[in-house]
C-alpha atoms as a PDB file:
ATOM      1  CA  UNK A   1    -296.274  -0.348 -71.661  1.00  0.00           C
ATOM      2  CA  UNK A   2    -298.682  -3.418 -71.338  1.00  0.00           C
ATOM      3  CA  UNK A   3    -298.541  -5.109 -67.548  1.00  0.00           C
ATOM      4  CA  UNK A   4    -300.303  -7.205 -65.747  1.00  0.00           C
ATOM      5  CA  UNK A   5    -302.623  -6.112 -63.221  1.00  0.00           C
ATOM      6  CA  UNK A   6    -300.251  -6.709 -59.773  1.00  0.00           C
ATOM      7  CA  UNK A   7    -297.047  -5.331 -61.629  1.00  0.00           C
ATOM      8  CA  UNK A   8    -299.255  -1.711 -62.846  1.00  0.00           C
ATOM      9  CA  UNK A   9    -299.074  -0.638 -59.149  1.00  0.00           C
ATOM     10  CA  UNK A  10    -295.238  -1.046 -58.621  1.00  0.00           C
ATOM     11  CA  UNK A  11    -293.926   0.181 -61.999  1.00  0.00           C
ATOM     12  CA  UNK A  12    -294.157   4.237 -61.749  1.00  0.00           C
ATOM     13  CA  UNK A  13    -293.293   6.397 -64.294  1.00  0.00           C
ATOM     14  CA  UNK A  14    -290.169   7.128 -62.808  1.00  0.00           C
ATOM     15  CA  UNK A  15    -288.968   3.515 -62.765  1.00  0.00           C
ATOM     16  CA  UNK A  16    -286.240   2.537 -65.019  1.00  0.00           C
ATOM     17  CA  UNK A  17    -285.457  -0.274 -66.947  1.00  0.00           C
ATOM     18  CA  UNK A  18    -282.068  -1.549 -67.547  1.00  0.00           C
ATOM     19  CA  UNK A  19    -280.317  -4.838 -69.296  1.00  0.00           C
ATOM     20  CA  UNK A  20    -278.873  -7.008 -66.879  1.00  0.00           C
ATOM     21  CA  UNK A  21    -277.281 -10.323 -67.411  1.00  0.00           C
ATOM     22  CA  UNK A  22    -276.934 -13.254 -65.125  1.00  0.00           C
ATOM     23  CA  UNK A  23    -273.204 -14.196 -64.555  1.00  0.00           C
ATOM     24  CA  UNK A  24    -270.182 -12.405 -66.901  1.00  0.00           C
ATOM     25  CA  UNK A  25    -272.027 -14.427 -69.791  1.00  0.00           C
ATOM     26  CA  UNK A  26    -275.436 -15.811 -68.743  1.00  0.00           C
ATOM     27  CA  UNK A  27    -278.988 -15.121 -70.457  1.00  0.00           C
ATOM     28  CA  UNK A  28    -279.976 -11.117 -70.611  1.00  0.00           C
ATOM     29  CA  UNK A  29    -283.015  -9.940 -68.926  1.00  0.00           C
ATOM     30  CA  UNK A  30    -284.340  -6.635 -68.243  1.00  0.00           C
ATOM     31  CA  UNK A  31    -284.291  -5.689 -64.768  1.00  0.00           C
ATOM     32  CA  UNK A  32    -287.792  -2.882 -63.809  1.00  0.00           C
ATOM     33  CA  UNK A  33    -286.611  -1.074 -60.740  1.00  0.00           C
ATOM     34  CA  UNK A  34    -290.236   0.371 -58.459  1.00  0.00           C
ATOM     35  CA  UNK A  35    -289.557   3.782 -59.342  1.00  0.00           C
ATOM     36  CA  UNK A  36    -290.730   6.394 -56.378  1.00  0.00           C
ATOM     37  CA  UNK A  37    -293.853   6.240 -53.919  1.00  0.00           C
ATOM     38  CA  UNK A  38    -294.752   9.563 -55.260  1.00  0.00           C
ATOM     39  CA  UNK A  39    -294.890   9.298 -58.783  1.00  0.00           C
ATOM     40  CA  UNK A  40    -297.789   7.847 -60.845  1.00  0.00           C
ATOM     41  CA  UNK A  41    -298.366   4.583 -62.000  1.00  0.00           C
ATOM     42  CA  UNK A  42    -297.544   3.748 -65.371  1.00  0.00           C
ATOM     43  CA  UNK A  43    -300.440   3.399 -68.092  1.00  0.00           C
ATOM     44  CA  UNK A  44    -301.210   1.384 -70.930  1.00  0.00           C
ATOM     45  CA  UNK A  45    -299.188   3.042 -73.746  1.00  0.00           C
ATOM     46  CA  UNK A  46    -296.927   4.755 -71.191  1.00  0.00           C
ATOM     47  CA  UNK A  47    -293.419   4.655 -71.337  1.00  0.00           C
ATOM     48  CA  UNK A  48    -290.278   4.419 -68.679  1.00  0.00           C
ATOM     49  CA  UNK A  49    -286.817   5.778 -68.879  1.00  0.00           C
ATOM     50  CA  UNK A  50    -284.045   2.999 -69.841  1.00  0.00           C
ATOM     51  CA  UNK A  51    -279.975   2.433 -69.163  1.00  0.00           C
ATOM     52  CA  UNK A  52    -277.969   1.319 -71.558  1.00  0.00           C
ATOM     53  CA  UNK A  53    -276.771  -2.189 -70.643  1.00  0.00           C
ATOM     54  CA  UNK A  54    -272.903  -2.576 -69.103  1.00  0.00           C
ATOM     55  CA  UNK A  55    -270.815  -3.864 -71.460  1.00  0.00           C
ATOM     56  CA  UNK A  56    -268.159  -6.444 -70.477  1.00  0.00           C
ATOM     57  CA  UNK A  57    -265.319  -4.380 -72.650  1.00  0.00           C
ATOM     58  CA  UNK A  58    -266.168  -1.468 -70.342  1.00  0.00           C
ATOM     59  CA  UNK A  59    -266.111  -3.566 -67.125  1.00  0.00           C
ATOM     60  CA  UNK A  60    -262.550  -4.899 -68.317  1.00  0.00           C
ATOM     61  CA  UNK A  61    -261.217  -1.030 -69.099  1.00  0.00           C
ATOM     62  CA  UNK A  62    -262.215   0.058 -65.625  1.00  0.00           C
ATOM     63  CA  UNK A  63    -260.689  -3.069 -64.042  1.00  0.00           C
ATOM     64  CA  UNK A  64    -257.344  -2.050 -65.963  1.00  0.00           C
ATOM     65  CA  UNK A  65    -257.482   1.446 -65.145  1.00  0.00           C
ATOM     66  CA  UNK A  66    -257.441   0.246 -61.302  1.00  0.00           C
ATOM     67  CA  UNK A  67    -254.816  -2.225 -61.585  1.00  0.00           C
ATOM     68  CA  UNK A  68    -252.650   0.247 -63.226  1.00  0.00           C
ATOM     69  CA  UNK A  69    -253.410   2.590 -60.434  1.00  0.00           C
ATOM     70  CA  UNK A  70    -252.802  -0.044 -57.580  1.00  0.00           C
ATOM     71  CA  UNK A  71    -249.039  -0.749 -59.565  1.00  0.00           C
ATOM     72  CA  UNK A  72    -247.888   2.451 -59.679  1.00  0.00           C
ATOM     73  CA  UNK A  73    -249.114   2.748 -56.038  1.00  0.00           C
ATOM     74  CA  UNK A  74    -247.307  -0.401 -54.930  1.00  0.00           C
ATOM     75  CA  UNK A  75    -243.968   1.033 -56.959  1.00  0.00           C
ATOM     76  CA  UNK A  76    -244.495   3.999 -55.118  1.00  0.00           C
ATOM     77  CA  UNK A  77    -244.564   1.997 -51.372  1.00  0.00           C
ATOM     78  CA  UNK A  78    -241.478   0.001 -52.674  1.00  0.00           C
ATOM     79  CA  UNK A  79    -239.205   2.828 -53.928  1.00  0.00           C
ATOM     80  CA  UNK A  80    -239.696   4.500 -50.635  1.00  0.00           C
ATOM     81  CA  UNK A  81    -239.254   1.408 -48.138  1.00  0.00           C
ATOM     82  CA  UNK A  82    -235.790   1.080 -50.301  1.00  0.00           C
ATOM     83  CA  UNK A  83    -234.835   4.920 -49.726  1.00  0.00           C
ATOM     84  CA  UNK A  84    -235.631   4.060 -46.070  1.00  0.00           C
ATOM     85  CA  UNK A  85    -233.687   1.315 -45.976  1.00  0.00           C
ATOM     86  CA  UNK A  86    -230.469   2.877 -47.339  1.00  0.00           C
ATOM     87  CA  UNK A  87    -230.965   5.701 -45.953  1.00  0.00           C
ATOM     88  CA  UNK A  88    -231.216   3.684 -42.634  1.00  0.00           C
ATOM     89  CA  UNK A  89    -227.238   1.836 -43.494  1.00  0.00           C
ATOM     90  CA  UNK A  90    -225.875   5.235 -44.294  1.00  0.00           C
ATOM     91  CA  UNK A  91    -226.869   6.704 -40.999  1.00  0.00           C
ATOM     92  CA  UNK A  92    -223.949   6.422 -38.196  1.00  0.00           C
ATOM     93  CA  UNK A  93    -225.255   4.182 -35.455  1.00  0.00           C
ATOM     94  CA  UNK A  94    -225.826   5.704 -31.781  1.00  0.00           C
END
């Protein structure tokens, strides 16, 4: 890895590098994080751990795996507010 002089004391060798991206579609950048006050400082030549980048497909699978989960929730609330409710007509009232 070849870094200037002020970045060589916050990138450690435990730091890890990951692809970001500004916005759902904005420019890509890759995004150092400081890594740990106990492990050494990077080197010239030294290399850092990376994460693969998120990808928007994944991002859109999650978000319909948890609106899936929030419907059949939801169905669940309504089918037993209905019960309750009949249930409620059927009883003989005191």
């Amino acid at each position: 890895m070849d870094l200037a002089g002020g970045t060589r004391n916050v990138i450690k060798k435990d730091s890890l590098a990951t692809i970001r991206s500004e916005g759902l579609v904005g420019d890509k950048f890759v995004e150092i994080s400081f890594g740990s006050e106990q492990s050494p400082k990077v080197g010239d030549g030294d290399m850092i751990q990376g994460e693969p980048p998120l990808q928007i497909s994944d991002l859109l699978n999650k978000t319909n795996e948890v609106l899936d989960s929030t419907k059949g929730a939801i169905e669940n609330v309504n089918d037993t507010t209905c019960a309750a409710s009949k249930e409620r007509r059927r009883s003989p009232q005191l």
